[in-house]
PDB file of N, CA and C in Angstrom:
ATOM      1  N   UNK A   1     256.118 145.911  72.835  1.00  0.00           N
ATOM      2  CA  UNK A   1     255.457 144.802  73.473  1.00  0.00           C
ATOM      3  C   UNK A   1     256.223 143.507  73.262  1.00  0.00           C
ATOM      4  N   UNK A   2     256.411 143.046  71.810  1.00  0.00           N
ATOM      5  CA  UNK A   2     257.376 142.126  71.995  1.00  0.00           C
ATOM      6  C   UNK A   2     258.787 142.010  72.080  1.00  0.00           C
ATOM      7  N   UNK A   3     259.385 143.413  72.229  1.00  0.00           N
ATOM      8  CA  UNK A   3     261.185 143.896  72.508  1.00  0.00           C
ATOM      9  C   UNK A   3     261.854 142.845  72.882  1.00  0.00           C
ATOM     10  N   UNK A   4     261.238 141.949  74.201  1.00  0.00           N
ATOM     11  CA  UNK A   4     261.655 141.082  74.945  1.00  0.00           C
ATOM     12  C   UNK A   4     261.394 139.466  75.079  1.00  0.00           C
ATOM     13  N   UNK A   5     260.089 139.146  74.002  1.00  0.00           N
ATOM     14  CA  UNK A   5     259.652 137.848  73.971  1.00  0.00           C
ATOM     15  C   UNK A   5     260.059 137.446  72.750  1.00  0.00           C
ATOM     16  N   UNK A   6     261.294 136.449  72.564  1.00  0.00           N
ATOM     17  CA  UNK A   6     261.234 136.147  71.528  1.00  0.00           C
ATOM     18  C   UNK A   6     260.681 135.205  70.408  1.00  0.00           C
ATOM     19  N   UNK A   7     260.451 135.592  69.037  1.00  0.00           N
ATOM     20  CA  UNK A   7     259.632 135.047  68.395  1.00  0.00           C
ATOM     21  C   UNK A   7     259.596 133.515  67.826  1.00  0.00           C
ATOM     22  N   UNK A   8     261.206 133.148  67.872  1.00  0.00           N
ATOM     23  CA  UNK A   8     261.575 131.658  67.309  1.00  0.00           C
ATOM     24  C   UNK A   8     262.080 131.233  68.238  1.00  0.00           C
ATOM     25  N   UNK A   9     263.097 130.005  68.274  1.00  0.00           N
ATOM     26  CA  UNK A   9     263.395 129.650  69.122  1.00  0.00           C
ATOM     27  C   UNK A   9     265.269 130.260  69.022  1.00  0.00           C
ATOM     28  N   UNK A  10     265.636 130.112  70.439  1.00  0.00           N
ATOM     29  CA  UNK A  10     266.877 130.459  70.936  1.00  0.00           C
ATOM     30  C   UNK A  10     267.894 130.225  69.632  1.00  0.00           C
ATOM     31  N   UNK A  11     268.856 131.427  68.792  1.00  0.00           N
ATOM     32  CA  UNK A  11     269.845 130.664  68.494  1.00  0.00           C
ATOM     33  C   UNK A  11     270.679 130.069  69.034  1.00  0.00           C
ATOM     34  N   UNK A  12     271.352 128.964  68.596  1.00  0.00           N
ATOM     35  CA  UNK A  12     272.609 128.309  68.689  1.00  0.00           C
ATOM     36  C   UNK A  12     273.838 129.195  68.801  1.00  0.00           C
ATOM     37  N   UNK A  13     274.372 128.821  69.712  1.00  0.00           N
ATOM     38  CA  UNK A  13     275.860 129.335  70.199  1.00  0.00           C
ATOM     39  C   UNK A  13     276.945 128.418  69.313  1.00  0.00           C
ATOM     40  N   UNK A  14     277.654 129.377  68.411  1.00  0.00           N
ATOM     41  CA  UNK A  14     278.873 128.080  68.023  1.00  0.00           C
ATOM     42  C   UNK A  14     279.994 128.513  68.682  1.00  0.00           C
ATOM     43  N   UNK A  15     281.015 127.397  68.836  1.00  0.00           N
ATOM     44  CA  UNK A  15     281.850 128.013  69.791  1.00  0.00           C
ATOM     45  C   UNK A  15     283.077 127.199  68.284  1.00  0.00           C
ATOM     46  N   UNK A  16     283.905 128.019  68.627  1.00  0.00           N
ATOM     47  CA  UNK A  16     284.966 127.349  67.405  1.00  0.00           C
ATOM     48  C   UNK A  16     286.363 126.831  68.436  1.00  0.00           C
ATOM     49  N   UNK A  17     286.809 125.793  67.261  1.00  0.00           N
ATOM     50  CA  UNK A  17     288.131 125.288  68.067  1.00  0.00           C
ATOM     51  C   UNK A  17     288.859 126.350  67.445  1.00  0.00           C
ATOM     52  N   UNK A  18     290.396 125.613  68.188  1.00  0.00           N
ATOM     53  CA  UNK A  18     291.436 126.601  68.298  1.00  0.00           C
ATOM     54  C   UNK A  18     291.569 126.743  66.482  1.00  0.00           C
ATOM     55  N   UNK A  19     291.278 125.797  66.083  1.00  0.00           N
ATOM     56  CA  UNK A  19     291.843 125.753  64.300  1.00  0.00           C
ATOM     57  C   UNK A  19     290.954 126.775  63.740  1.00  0.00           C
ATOM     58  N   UNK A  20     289.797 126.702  64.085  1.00  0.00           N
ATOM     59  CA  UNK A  20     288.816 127.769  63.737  1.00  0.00           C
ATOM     60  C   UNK A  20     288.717 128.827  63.995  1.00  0.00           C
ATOM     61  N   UNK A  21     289.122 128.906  64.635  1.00  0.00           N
ATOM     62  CA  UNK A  21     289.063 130.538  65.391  1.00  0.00           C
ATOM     63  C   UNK A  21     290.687 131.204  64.516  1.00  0.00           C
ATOM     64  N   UNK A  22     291.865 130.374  64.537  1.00  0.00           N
ATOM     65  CA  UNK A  22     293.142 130.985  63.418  1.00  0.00           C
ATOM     66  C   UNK A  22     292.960 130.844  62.369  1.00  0.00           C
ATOM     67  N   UNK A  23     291.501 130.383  61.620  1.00  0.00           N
ATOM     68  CA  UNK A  23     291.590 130.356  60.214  1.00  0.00           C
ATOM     69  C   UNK A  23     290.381 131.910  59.995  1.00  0.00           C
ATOM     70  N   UNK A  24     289.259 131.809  61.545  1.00  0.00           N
ATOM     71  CA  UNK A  24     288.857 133.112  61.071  1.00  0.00           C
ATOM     72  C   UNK A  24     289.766 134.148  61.234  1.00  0.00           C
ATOM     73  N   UNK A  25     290.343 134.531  61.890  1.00  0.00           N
ATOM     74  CA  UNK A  25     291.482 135.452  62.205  1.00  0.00           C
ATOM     75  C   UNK A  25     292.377 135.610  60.887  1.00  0.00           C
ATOM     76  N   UNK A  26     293.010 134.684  60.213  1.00  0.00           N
ATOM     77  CA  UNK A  26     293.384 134.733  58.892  1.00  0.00           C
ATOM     78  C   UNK A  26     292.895 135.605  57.954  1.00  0.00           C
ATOM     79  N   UNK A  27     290.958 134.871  58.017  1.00  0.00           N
ATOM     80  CA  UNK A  27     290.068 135.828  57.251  1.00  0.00           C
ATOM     81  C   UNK A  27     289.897 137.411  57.187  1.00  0.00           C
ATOM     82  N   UNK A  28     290.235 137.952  58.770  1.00  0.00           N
ATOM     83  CA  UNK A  28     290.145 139.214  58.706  1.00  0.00           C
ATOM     84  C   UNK A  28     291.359 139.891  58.873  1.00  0.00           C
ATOM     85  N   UNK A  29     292.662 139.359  58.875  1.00  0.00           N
ATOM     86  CA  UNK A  29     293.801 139.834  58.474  1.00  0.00           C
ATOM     87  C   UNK A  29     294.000 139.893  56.868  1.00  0.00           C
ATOM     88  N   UNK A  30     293.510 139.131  56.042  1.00  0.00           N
ATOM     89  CA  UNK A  30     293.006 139.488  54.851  1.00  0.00           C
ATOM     90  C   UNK A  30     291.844 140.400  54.436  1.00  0.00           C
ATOM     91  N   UNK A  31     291.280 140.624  55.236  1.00  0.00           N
ATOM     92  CA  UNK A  31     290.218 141.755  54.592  1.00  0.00           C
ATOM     93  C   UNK A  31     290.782 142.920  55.261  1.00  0.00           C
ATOM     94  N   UNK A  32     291.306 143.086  56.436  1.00  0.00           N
ATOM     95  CA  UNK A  32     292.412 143.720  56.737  1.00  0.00           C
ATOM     96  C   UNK A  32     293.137 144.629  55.508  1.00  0.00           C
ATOM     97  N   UNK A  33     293.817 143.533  55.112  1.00  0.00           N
ATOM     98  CA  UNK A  33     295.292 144.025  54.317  1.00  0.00           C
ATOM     99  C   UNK A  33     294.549 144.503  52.879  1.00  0.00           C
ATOM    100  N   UNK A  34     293.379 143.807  52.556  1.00  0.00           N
ATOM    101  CA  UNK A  34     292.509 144.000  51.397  1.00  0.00           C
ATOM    102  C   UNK A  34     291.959 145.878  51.625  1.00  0.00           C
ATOM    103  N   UNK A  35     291.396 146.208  52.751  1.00  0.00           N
ATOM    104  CA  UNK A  35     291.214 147.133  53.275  1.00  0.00           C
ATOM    105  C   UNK A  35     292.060 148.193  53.303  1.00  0.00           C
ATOM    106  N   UNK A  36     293.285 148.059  53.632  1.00  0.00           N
ATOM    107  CA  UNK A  36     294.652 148.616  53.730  1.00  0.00           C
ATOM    108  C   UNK A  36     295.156 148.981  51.938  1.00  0.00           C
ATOM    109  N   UNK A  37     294.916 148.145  51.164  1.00  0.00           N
ATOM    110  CA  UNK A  37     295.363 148.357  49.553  1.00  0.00           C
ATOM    111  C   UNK A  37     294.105 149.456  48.894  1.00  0.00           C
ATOM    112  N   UNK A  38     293.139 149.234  49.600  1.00  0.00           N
ATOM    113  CA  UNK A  38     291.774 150.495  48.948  1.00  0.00           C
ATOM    114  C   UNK A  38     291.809 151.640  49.462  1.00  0.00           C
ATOM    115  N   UNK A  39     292.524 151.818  50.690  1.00  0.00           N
ATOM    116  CA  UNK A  39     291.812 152.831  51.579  1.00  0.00           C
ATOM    117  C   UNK A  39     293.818 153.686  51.769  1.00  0.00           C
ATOM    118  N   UNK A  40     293.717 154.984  51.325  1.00  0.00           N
ATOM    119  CA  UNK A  40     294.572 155.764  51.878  1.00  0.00           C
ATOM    120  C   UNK A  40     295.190 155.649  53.292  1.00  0.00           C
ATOM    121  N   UNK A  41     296.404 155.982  53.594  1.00  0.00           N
ATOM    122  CA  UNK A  41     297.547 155.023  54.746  1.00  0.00           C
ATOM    123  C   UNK A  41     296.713 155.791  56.135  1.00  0.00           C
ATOM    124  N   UNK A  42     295.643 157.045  55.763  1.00  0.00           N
ATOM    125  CA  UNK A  42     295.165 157.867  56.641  1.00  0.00           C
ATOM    126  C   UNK A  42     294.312 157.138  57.502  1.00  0.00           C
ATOM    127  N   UNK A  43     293.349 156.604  56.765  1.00  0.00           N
ATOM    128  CA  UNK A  43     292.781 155.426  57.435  1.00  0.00           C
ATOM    129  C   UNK A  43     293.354 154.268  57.987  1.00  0.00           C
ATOM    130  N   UNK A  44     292.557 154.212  59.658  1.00  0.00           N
ATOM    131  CA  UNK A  44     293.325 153.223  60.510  1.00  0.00           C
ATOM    132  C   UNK A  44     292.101 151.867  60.242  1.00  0.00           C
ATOM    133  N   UNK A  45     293.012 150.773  59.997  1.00  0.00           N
ATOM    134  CA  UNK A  45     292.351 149.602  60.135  1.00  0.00           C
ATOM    135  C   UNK A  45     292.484 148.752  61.298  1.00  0.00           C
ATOM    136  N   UNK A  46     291.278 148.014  61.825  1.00  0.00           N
ATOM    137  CA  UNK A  46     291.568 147.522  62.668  1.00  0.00           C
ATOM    138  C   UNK A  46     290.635 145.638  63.371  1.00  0.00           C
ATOM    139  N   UNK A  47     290.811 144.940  63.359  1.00  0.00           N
ATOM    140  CA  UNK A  47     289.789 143.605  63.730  1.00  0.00           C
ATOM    141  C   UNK A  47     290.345 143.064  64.923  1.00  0.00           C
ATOM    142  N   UNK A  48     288.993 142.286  65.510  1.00  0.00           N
ATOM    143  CA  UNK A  48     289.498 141.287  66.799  1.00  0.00           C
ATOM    144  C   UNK A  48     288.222 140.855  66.585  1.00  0.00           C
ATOM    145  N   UNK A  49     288.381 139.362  67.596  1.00  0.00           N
ATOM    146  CA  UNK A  49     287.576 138.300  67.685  1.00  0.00           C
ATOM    147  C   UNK A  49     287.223 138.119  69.364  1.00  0.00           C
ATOM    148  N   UNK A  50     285.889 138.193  69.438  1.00  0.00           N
ATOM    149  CA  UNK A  50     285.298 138.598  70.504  1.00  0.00           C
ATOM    150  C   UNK A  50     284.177 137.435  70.865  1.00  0.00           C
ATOM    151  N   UNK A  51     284.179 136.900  71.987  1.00  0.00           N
ATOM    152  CA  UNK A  51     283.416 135.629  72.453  1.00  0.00           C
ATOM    153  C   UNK A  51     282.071 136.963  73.447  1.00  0.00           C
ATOM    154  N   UNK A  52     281.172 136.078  73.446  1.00  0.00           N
ATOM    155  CA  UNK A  52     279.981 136.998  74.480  1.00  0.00           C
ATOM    156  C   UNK A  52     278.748 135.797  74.619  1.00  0.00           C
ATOM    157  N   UNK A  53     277.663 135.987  75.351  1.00  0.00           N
ATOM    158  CA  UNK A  53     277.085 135.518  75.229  1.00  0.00           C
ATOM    159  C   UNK A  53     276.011 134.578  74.364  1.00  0.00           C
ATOM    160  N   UNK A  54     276.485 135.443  73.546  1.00  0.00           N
ATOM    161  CA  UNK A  54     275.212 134.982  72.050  1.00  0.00           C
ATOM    162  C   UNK A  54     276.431 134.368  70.914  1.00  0.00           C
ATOM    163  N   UNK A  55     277.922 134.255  71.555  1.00  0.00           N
ATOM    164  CA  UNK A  55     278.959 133.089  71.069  1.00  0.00           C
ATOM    165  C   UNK A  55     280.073 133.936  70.568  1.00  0.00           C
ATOM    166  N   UNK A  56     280.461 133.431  69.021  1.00  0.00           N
ATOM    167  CA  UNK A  56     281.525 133.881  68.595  1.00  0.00           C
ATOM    168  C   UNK A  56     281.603 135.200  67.802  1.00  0.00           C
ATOM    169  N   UNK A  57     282.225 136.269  67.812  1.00  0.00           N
ATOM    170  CA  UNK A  57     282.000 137.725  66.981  1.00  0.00           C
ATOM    171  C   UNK A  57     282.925 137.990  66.292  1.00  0.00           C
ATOM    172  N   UNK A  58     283.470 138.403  65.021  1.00  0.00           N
ATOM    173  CA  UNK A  58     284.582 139.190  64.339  1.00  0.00           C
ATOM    174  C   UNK A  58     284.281 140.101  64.116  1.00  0.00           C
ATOM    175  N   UNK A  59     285.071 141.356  64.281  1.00  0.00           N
ATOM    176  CA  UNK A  59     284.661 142.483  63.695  1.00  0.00           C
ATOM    177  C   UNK A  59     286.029 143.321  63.255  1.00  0.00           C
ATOM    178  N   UNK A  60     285.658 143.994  62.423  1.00  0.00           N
ATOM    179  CA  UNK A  60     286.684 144.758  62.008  1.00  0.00           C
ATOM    180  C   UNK A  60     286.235 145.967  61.379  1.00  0.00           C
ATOM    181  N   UNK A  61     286.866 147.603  61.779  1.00  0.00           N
ATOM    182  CA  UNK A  61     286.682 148.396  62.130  1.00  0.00           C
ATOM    183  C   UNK A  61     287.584 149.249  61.078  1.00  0.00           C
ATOM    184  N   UNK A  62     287.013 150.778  60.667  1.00  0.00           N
ATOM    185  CA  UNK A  62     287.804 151.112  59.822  1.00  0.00           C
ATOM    186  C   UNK A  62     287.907 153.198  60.791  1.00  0.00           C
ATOM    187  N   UNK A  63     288.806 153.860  61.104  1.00  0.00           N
ATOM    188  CA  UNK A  63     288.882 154.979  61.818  1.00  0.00           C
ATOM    189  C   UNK A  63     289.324 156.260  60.257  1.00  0.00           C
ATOM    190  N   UNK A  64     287.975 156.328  59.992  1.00  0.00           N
ATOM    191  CA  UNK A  64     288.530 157.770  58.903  1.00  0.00           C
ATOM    192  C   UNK A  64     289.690 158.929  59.474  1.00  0.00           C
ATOM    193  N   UNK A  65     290.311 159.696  58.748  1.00  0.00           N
ATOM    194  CA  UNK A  65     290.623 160.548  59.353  1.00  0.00           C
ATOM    195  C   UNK A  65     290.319 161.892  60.202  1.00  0.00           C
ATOM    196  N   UNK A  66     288.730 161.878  59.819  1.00  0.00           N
ATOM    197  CA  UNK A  66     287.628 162.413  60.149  1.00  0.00           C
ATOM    198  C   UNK A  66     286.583 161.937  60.117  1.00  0.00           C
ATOM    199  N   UNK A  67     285.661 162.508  61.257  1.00  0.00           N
ATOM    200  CA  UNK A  67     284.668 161.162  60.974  1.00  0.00           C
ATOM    201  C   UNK A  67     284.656 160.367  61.836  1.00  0.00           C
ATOM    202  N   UNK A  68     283.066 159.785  61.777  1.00  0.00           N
ATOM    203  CA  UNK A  68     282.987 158.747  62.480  1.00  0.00           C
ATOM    204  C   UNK A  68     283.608 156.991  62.464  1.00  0.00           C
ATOM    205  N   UNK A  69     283.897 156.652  63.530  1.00  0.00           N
ATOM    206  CA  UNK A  69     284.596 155.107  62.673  1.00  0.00           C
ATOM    207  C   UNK A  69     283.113 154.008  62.505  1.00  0.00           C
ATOM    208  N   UNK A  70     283.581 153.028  61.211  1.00  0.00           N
ATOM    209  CA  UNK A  70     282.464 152.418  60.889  1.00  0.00           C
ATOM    210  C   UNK A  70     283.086 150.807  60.855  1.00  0.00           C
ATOM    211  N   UNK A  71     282.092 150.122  60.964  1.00  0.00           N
ATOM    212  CA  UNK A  71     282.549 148.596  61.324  1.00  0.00           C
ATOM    213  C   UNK A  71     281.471 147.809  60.833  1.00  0.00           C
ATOM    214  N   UNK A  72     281.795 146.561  60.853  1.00  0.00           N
ATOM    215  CA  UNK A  72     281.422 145.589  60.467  1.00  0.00           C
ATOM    216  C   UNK A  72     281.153 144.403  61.400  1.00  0.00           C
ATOM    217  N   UNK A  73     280.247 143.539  61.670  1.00  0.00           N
ATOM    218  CA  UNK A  73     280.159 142.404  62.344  1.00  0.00           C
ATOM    219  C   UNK A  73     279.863 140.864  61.593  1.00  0.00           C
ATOM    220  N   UNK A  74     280.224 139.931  62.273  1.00  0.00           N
ATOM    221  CA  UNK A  74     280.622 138.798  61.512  1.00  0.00           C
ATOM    222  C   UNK A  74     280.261 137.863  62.566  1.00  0.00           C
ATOM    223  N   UNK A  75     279.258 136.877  62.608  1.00  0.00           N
ATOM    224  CA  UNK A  75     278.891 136.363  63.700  1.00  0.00           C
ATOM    225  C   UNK A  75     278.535 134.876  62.965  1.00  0.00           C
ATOM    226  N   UNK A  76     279.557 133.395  63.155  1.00  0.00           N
ATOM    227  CA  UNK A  76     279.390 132.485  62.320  1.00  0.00           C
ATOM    228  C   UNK A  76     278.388 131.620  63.003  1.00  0.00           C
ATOM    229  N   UNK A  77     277.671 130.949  62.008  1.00  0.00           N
ATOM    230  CA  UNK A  77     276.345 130.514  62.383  1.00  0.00           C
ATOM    231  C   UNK A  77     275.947 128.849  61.995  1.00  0.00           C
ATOM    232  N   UNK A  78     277.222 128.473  62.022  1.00  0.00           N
ATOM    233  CA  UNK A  78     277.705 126.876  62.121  1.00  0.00           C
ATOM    234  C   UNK A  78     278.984 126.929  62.116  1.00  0.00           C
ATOM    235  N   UNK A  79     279.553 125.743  62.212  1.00  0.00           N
ATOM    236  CA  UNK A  79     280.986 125.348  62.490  1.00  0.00           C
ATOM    237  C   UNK A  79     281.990 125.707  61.421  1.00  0.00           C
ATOM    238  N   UNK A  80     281.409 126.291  60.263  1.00  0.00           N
ATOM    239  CA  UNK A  80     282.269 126.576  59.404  1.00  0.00           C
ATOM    240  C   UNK A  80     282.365 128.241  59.365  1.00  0.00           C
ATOM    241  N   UNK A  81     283.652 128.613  60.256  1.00  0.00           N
ATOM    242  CA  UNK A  81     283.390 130.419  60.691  1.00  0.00           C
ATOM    243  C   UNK A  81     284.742 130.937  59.589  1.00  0.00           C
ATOM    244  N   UNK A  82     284.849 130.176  58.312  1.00  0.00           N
ATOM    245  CA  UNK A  82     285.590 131.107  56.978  1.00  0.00           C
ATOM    246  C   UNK A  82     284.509 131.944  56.628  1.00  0.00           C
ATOM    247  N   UNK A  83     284.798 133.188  56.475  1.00  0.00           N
ATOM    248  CA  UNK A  83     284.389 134.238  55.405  1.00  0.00           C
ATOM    249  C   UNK A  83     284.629 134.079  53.804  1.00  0.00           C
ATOM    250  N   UNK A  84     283.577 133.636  53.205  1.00  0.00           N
ATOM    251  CA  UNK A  84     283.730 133.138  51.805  1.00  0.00           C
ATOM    252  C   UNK A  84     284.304 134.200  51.132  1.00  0.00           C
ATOM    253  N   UNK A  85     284.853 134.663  49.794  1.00  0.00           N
ATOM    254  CA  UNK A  85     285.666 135.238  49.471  1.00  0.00           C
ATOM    255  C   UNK A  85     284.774 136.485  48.871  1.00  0.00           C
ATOM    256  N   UNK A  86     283.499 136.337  47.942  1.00  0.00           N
ATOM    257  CA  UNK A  86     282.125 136.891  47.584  1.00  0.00           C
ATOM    258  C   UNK A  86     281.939 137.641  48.780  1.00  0.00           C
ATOM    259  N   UNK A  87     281.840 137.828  50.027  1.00  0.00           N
ATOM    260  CA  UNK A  87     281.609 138.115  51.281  1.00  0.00           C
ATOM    261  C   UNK A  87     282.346 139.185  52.134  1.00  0.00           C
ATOM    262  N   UNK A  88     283.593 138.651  51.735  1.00  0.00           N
ATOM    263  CA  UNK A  88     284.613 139.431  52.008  1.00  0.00           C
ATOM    264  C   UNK A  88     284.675 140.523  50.889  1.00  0.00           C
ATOM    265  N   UNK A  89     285.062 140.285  49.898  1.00  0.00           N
ATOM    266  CA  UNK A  89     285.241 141.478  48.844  1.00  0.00           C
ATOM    267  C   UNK A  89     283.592 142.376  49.028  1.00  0.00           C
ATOM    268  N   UNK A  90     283.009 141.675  49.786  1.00  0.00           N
ATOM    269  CA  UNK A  90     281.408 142.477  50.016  1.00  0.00           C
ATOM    270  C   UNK A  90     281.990 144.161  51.103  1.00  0.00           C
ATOM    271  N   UNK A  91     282.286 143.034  52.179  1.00  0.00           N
ATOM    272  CA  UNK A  91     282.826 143.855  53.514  1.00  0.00           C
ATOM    273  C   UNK A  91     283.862 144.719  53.454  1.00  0.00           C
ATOM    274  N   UNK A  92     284.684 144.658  52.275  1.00  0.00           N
ATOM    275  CA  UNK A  92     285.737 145.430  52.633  1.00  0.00           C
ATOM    276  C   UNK A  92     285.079 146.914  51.591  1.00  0.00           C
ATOM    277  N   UNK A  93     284.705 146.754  50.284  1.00  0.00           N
ATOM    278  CA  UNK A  93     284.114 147.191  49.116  1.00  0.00           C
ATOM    279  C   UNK A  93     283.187 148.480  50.244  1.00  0.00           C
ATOM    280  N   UNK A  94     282.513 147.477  50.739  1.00  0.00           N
ATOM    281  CA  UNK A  94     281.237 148.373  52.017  1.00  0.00           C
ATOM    282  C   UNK A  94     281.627 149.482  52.479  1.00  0.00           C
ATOM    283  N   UNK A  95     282.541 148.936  53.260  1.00  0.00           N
ATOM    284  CA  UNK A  95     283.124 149.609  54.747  1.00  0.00           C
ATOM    285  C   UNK A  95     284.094 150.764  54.180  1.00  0.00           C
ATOM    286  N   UNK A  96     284.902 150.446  53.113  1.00  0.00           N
ATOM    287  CA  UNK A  96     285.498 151.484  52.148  1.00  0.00           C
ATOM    288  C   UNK A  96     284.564 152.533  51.805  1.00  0.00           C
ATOM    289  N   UNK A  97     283.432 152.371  51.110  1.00  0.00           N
ATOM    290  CA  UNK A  97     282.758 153.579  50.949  1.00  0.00           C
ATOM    291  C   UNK A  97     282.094 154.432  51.972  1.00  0.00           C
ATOM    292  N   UNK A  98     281.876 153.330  53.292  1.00  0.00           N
ATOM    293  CA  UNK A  98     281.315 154.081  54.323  1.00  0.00           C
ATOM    294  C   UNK A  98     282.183 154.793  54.965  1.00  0.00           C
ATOM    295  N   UNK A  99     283.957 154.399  54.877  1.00  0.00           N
ATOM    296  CA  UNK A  99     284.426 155.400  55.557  1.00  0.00           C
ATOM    297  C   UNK A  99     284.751 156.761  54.842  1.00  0.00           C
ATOM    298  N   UNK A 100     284.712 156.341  53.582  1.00  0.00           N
ATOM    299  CA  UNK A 100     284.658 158.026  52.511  1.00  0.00           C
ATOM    300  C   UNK A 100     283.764 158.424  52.980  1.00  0.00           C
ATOM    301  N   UNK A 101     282.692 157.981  52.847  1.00  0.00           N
ATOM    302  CA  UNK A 101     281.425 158.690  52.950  1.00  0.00           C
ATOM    303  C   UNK A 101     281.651 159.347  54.362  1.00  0.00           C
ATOM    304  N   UNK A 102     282.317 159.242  55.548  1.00  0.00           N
ATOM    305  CA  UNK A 102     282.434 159.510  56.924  1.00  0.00           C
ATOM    306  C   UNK A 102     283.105 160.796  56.568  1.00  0.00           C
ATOM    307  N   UNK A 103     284.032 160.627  55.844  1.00  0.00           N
ATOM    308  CA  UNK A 103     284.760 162.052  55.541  1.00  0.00           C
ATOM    309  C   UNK A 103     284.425 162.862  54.921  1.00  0.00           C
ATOM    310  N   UNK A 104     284.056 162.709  54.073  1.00  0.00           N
ATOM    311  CA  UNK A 104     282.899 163.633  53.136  1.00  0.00           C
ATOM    312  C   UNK A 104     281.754 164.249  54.088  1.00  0.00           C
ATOM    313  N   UNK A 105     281.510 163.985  54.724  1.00  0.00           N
ATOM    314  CA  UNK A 105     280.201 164.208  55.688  1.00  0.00           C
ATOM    315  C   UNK A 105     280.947 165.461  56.726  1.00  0.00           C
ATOM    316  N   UNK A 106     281.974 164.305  57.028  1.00  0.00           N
ATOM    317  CA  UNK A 106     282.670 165.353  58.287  1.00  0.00           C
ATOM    318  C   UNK A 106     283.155 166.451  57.465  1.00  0.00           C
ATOM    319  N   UNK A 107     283.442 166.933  56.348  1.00  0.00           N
ATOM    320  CA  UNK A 107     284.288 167.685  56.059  1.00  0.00           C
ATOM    321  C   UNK A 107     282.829 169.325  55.456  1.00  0.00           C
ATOM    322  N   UNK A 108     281.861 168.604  55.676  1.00  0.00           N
ATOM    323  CA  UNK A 108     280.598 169.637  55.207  1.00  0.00           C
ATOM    324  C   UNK A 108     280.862 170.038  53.285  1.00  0.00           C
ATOM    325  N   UNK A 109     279.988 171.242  53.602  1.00  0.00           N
ATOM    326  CA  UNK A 109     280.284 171.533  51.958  1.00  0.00           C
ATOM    327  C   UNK A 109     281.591 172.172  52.010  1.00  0.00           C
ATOM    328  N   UNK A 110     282.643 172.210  52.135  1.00  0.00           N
ATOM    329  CA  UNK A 110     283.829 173.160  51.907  1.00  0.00           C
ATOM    330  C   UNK A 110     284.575 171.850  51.193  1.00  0.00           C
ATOM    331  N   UNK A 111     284.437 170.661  50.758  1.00  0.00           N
ATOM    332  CA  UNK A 111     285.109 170.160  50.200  1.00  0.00           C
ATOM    333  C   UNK A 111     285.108 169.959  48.735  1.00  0.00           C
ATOM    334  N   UNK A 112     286.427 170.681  47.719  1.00  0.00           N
ATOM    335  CA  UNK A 112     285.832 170.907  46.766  1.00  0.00           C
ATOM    336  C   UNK A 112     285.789 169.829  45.929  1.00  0.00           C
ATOM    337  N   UNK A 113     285.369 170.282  44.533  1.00  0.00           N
ATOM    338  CA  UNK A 113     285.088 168.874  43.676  1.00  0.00           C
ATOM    339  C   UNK A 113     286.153 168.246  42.714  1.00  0.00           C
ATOM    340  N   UNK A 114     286.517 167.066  42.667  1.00  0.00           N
ATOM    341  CA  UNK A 114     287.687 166.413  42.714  1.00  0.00           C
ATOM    342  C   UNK A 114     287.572 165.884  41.103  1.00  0.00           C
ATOM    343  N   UNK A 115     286.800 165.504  40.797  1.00  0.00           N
ATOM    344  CA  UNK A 115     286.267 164.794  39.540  1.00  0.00           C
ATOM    345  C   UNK A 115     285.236 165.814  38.563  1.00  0.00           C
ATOM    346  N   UNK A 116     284.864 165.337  37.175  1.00  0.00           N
ATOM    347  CA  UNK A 116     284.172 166.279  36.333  1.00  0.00           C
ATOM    348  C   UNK A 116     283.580 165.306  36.194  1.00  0.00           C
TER     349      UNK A 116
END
């Protein structure tokens, strides 16, 4: 019933300048490369910055070698669109276990046990 009426009022669209938009891009070429130092060379990493209606988007994407790929969204919600550093080590920490966890899943029980 209410799917479609919304309850508060409209968010705000931020739109970032050009400086903003290469300092978020920075941000996720660092969680990127942060991503890239945790995660085996098997795993594909990947981000882009995506404008839409409801404004500005980052996302960055992680492709197990099996498995489903799992991602992240990043949608800044004032003029200041840095990813604090607490935040980042959140997202990458995350998305790391979710893509094990993707492989582990995909791989059923035949995968044996690695640790005691």
């Amino acid at each position: 019933m209410y799917g479609n009426s919304p309850l508060g009022a409209e968010p705000e669209t931020v739109s970032l300048t050009a400086e903003q938009r290469q300092l978020l891009r920075q941000d996720l070429s660092t969680m990127a490369a942060r991503m890239r130092d945790v995660l085996p060379a098997e795993f594909v990493v990947g981000s882009e910055i995506t404008n839409d209606d409801s404004g500005v988007r980052a996302t960055i994407a992680v492709q197990p070698p099996m498995g489903a790929v799992v991602s992240a969204n990043f949608t800044p919600e004032s003029d200041d669109a840095r990813i604090d550093d607490d935040e980042l080590d959140d997202l990458v920490h995350g998305l790391a276990a979710s893509a094990a966890l993707q492989v582990k899943n995909a791989m059923g029980g035949d995968a044996p046990a690695v640790a005691q």
